[in-house]
Protein backbone atom coordinates (compact mmCIF):
# COMPACT_ATOMS: atom_id res chain seq x y z
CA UNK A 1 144.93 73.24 -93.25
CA UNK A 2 143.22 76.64 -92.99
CA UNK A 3 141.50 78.48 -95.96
CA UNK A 4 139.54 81.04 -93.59
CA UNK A 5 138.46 84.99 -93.68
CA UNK A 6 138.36 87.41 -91.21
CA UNK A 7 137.15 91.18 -90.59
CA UNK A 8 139.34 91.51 -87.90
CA UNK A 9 142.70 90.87 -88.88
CA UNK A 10 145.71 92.31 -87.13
CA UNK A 11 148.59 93.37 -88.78
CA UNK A 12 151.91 94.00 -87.11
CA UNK A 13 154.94 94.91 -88.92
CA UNK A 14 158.26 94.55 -87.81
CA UNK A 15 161.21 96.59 -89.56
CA UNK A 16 165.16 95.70 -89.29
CA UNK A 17 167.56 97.83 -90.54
CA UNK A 18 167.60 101.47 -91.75
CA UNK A 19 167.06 101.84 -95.30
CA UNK A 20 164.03 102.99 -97.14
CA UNK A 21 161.40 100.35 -97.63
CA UNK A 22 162.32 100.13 -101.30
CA UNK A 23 163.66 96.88 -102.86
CA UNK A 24 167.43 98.06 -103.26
CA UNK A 25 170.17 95.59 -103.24
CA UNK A 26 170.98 94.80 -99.75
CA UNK A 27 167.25 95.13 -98.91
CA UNK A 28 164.82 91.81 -98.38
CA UNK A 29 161.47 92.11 -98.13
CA UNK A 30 159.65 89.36 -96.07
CA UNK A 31 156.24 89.14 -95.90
CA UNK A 32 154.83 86.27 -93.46
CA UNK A 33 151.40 85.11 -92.09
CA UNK A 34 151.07 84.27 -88.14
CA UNK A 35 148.11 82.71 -86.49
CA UNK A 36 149.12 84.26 -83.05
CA UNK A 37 151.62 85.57 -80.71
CA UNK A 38 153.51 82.42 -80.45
CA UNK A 39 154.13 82.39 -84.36
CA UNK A 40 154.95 85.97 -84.37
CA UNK A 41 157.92 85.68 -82.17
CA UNK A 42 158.99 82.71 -83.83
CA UNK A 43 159.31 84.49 -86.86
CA UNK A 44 160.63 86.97 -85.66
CA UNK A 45 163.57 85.32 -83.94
CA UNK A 46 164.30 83.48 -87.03
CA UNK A 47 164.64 86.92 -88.81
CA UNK A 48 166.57 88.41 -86.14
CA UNK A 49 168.84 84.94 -85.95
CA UNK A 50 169.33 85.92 -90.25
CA UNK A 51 170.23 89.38 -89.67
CA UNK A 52 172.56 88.74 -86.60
CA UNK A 53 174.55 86.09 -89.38
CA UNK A 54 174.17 88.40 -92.55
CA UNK A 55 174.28 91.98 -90.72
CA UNK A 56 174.87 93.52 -94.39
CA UNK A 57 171.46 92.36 -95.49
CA UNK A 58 168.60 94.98 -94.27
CA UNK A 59 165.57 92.85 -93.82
CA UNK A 60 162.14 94.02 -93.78
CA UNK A 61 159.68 91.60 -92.02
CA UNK A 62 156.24 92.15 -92.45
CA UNK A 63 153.77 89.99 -89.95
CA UNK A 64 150.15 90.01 -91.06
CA UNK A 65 147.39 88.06 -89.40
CA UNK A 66 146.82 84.74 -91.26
CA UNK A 67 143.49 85.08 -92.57
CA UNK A 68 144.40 89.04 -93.58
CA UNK A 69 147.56 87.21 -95.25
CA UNK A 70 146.02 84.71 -97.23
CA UNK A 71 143.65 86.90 -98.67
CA UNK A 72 146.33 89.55 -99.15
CA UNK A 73 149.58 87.68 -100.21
CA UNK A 74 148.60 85.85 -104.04
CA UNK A 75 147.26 89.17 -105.16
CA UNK A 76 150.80 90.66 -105.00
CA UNK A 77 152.60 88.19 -106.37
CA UNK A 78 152.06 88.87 -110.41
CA UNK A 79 153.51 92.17 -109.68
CA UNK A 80 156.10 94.57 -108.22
CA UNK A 81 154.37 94.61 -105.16
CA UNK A 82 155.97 90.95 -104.12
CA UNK A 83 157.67 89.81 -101.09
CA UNK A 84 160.95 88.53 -101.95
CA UNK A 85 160.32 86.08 -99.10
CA UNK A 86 157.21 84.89 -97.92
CA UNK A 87 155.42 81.99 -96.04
CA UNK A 88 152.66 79.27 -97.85
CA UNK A 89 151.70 76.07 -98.11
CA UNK A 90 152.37 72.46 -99.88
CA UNK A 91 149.79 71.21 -101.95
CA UNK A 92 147.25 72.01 -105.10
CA UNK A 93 147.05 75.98 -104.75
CA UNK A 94 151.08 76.17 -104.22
CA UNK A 95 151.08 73.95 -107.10
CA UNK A 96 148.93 76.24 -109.39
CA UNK A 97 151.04 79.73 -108.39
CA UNK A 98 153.79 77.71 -109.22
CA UNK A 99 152.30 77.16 -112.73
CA UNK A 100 150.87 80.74 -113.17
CA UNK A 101 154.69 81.58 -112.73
CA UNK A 102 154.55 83.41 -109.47
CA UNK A 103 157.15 81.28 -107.58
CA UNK A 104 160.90 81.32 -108.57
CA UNK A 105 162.18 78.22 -109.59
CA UNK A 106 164.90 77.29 -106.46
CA UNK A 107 166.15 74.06 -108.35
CA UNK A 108 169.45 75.87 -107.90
CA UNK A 109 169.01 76.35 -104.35
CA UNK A 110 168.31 72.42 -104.06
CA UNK A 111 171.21 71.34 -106.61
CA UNK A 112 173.85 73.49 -104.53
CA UNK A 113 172.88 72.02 -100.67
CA UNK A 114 171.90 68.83 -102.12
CA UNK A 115 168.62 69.47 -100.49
CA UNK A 116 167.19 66.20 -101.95
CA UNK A 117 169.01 64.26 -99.28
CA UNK A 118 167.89 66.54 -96.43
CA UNK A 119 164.12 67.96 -96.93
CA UNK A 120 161.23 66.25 -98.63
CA UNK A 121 161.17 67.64 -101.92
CA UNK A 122 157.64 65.77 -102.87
CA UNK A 123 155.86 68.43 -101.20
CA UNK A 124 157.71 71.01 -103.01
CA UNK A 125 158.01 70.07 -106.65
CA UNK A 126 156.16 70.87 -109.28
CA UNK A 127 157.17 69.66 -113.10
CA UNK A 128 160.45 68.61 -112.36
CA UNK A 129 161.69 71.95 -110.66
CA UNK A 130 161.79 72.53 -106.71
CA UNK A 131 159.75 75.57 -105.98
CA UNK A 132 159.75 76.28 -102.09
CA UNK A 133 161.48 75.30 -98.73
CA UNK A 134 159.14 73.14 -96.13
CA UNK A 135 160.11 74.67 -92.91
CA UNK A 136 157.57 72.88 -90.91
CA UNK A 137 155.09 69.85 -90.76
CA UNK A 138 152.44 68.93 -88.10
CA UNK A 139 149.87 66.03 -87.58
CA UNK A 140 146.55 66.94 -86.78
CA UNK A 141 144.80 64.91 -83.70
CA UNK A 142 142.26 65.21 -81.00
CA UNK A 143 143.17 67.15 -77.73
CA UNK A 144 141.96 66.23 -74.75
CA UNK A 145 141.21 68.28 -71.60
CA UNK A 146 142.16 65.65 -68.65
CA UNK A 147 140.64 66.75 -65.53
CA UNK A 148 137.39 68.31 -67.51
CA UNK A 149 136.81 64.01 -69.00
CA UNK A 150 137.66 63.03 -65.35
CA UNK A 151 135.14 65.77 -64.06
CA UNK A 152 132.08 63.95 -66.43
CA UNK A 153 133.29 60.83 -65.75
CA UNK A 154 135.18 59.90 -68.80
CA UNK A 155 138.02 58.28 -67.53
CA UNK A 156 139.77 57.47 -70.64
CA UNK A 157 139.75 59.97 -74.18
CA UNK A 158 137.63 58.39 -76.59
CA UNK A 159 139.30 56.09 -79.64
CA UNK A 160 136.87 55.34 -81.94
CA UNK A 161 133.33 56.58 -82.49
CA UNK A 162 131.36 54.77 -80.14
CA UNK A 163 133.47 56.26 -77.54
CA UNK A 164 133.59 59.68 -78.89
CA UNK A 165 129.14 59.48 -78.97
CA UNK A 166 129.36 58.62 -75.18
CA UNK A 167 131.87 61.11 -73.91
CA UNK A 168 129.83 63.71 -75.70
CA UNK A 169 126.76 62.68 -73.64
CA UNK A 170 128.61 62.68 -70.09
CA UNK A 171 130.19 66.22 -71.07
CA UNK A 172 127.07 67.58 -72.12
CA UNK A 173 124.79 66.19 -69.14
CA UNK A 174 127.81 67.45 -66.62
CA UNK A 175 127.53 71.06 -68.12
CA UNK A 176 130.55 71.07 -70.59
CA UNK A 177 130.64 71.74 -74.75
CA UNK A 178 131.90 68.20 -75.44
CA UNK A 179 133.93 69.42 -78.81
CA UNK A 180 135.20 72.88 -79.21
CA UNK A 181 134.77 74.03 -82.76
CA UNK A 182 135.64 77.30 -84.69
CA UNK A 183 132.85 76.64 -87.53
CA UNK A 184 133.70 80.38 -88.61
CA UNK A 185 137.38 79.33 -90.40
CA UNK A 186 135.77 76.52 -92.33
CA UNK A 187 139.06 74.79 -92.69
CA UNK A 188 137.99 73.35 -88.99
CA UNK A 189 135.19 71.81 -90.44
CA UNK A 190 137.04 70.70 -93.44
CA UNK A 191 139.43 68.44 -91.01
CA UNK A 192 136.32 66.57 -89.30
CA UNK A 193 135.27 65.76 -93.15
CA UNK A 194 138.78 64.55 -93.54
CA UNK A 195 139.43 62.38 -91.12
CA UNK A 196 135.68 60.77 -91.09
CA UNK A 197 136.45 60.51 -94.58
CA UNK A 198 139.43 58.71 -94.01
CA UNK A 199 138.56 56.95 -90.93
CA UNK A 200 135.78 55.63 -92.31
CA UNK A 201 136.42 55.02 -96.41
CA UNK A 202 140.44 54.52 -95.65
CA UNK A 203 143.32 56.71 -97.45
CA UNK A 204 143.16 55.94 -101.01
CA UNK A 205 139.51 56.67 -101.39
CA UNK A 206 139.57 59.92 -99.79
CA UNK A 207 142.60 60.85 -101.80
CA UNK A 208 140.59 59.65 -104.69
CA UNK A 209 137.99 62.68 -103.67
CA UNK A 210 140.81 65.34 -103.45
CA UNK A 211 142.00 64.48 -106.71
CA UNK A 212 138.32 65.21 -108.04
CA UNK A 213 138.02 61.59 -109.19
CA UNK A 214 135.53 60.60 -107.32
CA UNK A 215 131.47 62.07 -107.02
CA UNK A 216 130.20 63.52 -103.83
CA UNK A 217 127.26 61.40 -104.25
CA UNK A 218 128.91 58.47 -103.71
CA UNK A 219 127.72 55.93 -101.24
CA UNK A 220 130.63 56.07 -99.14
CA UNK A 221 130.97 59.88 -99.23
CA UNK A 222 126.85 60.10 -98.01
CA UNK A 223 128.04 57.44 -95.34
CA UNK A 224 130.87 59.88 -93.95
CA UNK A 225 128.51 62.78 -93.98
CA UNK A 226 126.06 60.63 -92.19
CA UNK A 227 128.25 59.83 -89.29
CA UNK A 228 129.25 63.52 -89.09
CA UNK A 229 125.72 64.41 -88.78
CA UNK A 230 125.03 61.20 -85.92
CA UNK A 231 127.70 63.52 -84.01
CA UNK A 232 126.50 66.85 -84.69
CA UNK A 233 122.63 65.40 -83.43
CA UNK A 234 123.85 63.81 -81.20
CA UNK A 235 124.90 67.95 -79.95
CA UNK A 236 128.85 67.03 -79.84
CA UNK A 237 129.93 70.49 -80.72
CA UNK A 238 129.00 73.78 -79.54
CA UNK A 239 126.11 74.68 -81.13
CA UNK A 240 127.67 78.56 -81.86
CA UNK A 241 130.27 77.24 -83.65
CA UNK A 242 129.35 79.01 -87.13
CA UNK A 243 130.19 81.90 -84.95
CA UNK A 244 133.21 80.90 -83.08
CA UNK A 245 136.71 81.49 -84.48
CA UNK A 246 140.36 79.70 -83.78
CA UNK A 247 140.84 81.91 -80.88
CA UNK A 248 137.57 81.87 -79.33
CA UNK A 249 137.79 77.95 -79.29
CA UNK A 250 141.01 77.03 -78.01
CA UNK A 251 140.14 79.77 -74.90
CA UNK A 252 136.89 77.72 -74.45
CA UNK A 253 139.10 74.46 -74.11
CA UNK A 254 141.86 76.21 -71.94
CA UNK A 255 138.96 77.62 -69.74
CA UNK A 256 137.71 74.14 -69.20
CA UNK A 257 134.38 74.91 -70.53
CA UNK A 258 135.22 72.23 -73.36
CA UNK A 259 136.27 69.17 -73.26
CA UNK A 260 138.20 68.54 -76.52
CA UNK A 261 139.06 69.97 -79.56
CA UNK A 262 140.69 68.78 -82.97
CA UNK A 263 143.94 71.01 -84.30
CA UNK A 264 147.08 70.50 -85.53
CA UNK A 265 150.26 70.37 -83.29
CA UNK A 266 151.36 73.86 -83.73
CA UNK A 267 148.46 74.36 -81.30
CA UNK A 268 150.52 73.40 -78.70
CA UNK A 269 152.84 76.41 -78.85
CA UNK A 270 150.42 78.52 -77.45
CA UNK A 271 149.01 76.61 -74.85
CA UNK A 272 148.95 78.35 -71.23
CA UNK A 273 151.42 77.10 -68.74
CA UNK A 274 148.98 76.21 -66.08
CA UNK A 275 146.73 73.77 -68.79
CA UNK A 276 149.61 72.42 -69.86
CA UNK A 277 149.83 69.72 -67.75
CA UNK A 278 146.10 68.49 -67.97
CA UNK A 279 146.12 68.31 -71.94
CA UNK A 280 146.91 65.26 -73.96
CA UNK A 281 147.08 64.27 -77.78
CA UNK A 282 145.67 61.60 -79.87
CA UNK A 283 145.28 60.36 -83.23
CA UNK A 284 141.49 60.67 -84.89
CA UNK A 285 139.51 58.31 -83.24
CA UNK A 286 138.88 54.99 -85.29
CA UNK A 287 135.54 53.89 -87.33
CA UNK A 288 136.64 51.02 -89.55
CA UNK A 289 139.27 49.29 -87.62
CA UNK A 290 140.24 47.40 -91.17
CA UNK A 291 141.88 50.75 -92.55
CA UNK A 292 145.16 51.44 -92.69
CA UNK A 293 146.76 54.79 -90.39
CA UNK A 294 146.16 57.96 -92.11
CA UNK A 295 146.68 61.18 -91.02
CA UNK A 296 146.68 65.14 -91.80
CA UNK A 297 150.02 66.47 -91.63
CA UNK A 298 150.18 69.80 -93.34
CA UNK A 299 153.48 71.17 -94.98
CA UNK A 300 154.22 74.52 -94.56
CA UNK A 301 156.46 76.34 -96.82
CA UNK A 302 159.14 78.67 -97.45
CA UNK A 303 159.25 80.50 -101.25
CA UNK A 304 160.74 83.48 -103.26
CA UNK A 305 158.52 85.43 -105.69
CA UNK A 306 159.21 85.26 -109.01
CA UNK A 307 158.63 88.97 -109.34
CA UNK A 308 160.99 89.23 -105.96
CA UNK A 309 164.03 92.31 -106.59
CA UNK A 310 166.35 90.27 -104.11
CA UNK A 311 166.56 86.88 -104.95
CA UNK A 312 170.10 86.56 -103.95
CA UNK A 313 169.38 87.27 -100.36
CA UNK A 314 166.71 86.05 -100.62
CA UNK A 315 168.03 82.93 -101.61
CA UNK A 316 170.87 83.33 -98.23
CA UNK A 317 167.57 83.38 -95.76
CA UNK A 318 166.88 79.85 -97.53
CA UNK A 319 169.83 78.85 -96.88
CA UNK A 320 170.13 80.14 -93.59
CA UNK A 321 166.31 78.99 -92.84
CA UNK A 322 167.03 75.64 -94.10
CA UNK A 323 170.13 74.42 -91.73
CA UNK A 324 169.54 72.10 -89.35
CA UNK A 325 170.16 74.48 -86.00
CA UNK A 326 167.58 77.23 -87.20
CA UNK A 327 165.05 74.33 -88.54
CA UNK A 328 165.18 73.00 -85.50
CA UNK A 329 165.11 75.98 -82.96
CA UNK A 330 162.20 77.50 -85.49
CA UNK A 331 160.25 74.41 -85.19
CA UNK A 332 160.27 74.31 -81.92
CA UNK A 333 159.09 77.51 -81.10
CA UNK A 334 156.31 76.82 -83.32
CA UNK A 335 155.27 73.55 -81.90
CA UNK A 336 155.79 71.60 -84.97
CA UNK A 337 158.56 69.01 -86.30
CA UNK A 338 161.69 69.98 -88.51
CA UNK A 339 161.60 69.41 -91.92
CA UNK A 340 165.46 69.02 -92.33
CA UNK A 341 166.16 65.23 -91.13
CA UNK A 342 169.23 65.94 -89.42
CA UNK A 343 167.38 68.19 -87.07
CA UNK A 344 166.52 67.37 -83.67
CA UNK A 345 163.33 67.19 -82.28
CA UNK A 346 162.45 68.67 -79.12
CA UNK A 347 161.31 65.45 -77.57
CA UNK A 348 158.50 66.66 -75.41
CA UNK A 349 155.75 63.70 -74.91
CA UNK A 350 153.72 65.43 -77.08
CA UNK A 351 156.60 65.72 -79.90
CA UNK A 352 156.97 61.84 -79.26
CA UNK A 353 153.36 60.93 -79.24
CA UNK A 354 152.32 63.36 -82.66
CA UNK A 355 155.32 62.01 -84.19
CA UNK A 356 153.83 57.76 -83.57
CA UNK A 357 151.02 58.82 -84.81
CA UNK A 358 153.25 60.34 -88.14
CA UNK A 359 155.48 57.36 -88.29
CA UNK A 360 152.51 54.99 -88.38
CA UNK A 361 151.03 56.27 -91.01
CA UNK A 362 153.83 56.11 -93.21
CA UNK A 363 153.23 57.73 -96.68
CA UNK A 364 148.94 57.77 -96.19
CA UNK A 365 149.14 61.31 -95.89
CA UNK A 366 147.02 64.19 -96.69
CA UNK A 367 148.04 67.85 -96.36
CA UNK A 368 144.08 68.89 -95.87
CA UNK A 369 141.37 69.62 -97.62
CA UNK A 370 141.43 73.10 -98.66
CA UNK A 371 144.91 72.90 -99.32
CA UNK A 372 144.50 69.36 -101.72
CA UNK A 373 141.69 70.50 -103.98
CA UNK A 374 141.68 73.47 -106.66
CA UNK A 375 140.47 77.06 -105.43
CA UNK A 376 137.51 77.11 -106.21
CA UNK A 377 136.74 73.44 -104.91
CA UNK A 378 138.21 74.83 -101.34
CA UNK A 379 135.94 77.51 -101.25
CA UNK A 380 133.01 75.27 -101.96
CA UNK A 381 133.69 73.25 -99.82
CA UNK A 382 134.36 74.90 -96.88
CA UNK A 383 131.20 76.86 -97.59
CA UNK A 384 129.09 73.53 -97.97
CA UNK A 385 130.85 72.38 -94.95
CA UNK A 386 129.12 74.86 -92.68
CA UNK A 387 125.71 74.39 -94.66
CA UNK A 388 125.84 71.06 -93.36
CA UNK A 389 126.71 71.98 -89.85
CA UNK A 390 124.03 74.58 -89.63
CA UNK A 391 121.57 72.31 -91.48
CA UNK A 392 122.55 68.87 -91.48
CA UNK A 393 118.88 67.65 -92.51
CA UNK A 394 120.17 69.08 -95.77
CA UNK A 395 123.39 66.92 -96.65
CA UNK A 396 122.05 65.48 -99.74
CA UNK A 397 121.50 68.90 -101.18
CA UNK A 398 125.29 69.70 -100.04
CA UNK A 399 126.49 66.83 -101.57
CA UNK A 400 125.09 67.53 -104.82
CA UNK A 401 126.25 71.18 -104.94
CA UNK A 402 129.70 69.76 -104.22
CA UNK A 403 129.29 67.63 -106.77
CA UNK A 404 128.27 70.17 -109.20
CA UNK A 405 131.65 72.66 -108.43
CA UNK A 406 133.89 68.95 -109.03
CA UNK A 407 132.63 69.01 -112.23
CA UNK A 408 134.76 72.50 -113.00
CA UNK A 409 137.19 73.02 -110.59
CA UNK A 410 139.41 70.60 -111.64
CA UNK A 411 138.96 71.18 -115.35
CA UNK A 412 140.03 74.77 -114.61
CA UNK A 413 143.01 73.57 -112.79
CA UNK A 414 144.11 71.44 -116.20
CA UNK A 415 143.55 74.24 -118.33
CA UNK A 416 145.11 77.12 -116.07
CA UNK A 417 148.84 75.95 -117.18
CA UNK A 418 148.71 76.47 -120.57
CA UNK A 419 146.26 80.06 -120.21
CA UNK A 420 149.30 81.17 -118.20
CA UNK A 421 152.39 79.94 -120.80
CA UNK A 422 150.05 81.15 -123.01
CA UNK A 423 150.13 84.70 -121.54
CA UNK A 424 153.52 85.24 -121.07
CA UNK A 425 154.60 84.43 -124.31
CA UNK A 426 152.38 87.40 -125.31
């Protein structure tokens, strides 16, 4: 769910084999984006897993922080400086390289494994045509630190916002930051607009708002910003947040200065040993009891470039990627569920809880904001999103310049298509 920037982005790159770095045949270039170590060696093992299987393929793997990669990766792909391989996302922006004609179609791919009956292929198609493999999915949900509610006498984590309003209080009063919160990736802040959204206005009207159908100055919209800002008075969330990043956060919450924090599963991965045991997992608190579960459960995605020089191996590390052992032994290590449905789950009680709170909400499911709307209606509204936080007395003005950005973004999107056929028949 992340659309963030960073001046400090690491880059590590890994290199198999002992062939030049040019795209020969034989070669595979894979370019992917890690948020930390635990990712890394995922990856890693995964390409190392490939190359062990298909040692007549030299594979170059290329690690790159995430917000470095994301900035990085969709400038290369319109040229000869593509990955063959590389890591992304389901929803709207996949969609639109997939239009631009920066993804290769992998229809094939799917027709040949009969990948329809083993992956969901919702999340991946685009006119018809499959254009990635999801490797990964992951609810989003509250995580609590145990003994730090127990130490403010919060005895049980908070399920719907009454509760959340009074924990705050006792963790506050008792010395801790009630809500960790890395307000400097936006796409944080983006999730607590999510799920109020949803929690409060239910699944179908918040989709409605993602598909640019619906005004930011509606009354239900100003209602979810309003009970954001009761929480964000009411000093739930470190008040340096517009200054705190992923990794800053989650130490806060391992330190047991915090007291919760709101992330997707794949947190979990990279959670120290010794807090392990004191950390549990729950779905969003509740506002309006009458909706229906719905949940943020991000797709994460697997593609060749359409500009890639390898597609045939390229297409084997699919292939490879895509079977149910390294699925399973990838997710895993990543903290997240398989994609392929004949792949076992790892069955921890946080595997078993994440996935209830999955299950229950059926097909209600969003992939997140900045990864549902068009470009340029991410950007805004991440950047709105910490307007608010910093200045919540101003959420009508927010709403309105959100409002104003709807009424382009998504006429861009419909007219990008053809501006791109157009091109390329020139």
């Amino acid at each position: 769910m992340k659309l963030i920037r960073s001046v400090s982005a690491i880059l590590a790159a890994m290199v198999f084999g002992l062939g030049s770095s040019a795209a020969l045949a034989g070669v595979l270039n894979v370019s992917f984006g890690a948020e930390d170590n635990s990712q890394r060696e995922a990856f890693k093992t995964l390409v190392n897993d490939f190359h062990a299987a298909n040692p007549d393929v030299d594979v170059h793997l290329t690690i790159q922080d995430l917000p470095a990669y994301r900035k990085a990766l969709p400038g290369t792909l319109d040229n000869d400086a593509a990955p063959d391989v590389f890591n992304w996302y389901a929803g709207d922006q996949m969609r639109m390289m997939a239009q631009r004609g920066e993804l290769d179609d992998l229809s094939d791919l799917w027709k040949a494994n009969t990948w329809w009956n083993t992956f969901p292929s919702a999340a991946v198609t685009v006119g018809g045509k499959q254009f990635a493999l999801p490797y990964q999915y992951y609810p989003w949900g509250l995580f609590t630190r145990r003994d730090v509610l127990e130490a403010a006498g919060v005895h049980e984590p908070p399920h719907d916002l009454s509760a959340v309003m009074t924990a705050c209080s006792k963790l506050r009063k008792a010395g801790f930051t009630p809500i960790a919160l890395n307000g400097k990736d936006g796409w944080a802040l983006a999730a607590w607009f999510d799920f109020i959204d949803m929690r409060a206005n239910g699944f179908e009207f918040h989709q409605g708002l993602l598909d640019g159908k619906t005004s930011y100055n509606e009354s239900n919209v100003r209602r979810a910003f309003a009970m954001w800002k009761q929480l964000i008075d009411a000093r739930c969330f470190d008040p340096n947040a517009l200054s705190v990043d992923e990794h800053t956060a989650k130490a806060n919450l391992y330190a047991g200065k915090a007291g919760m924090i709101l992330m997707g599963t794949v947190v979990s991965a990279s959670f120290p040993e010794i807090v392990r045991p004191v950390i549990d997992y729950q779905r969003f608190p509740t506002i309006d009891s009458g909706q229906p579960p719905s949940e943020a459960a991000p797709t994460d995605t697997f593609h060749v470039a359409a500009h890639a020089k390898n597609k045939a191996d390229a297409r084997r590390f699919l292939k490879f990627a895509g079977s149910s052992a390294a699925n399973a032994k990838l997710a895993k290590s990543l903290g997240s569920f398989p994609t392929n449905k004949f792949a076992p789950v790892a069955g921890t009680v946080l595997d078993l809880a994440s996935y209830k709170v999955l299950t229950d909400a059926k097909t209600n499911l969003v992939q997140g904001f900045d990864r549902d709307v068009p470009a340029d209606m991410a950007v805004a509204g991440i950047k709105g999103f910490q307007e608010f936080f910093a200045k919540p007395d101003q959420m009508y003005a927010v709403m309105n310049r959100l409002d104003a950005v709807r009424g382009t973004a998504y006429a861009v999107v419909t007219e990008a298509p053809a501006a791109a056929a157009k091109g390329r028949k020139n």
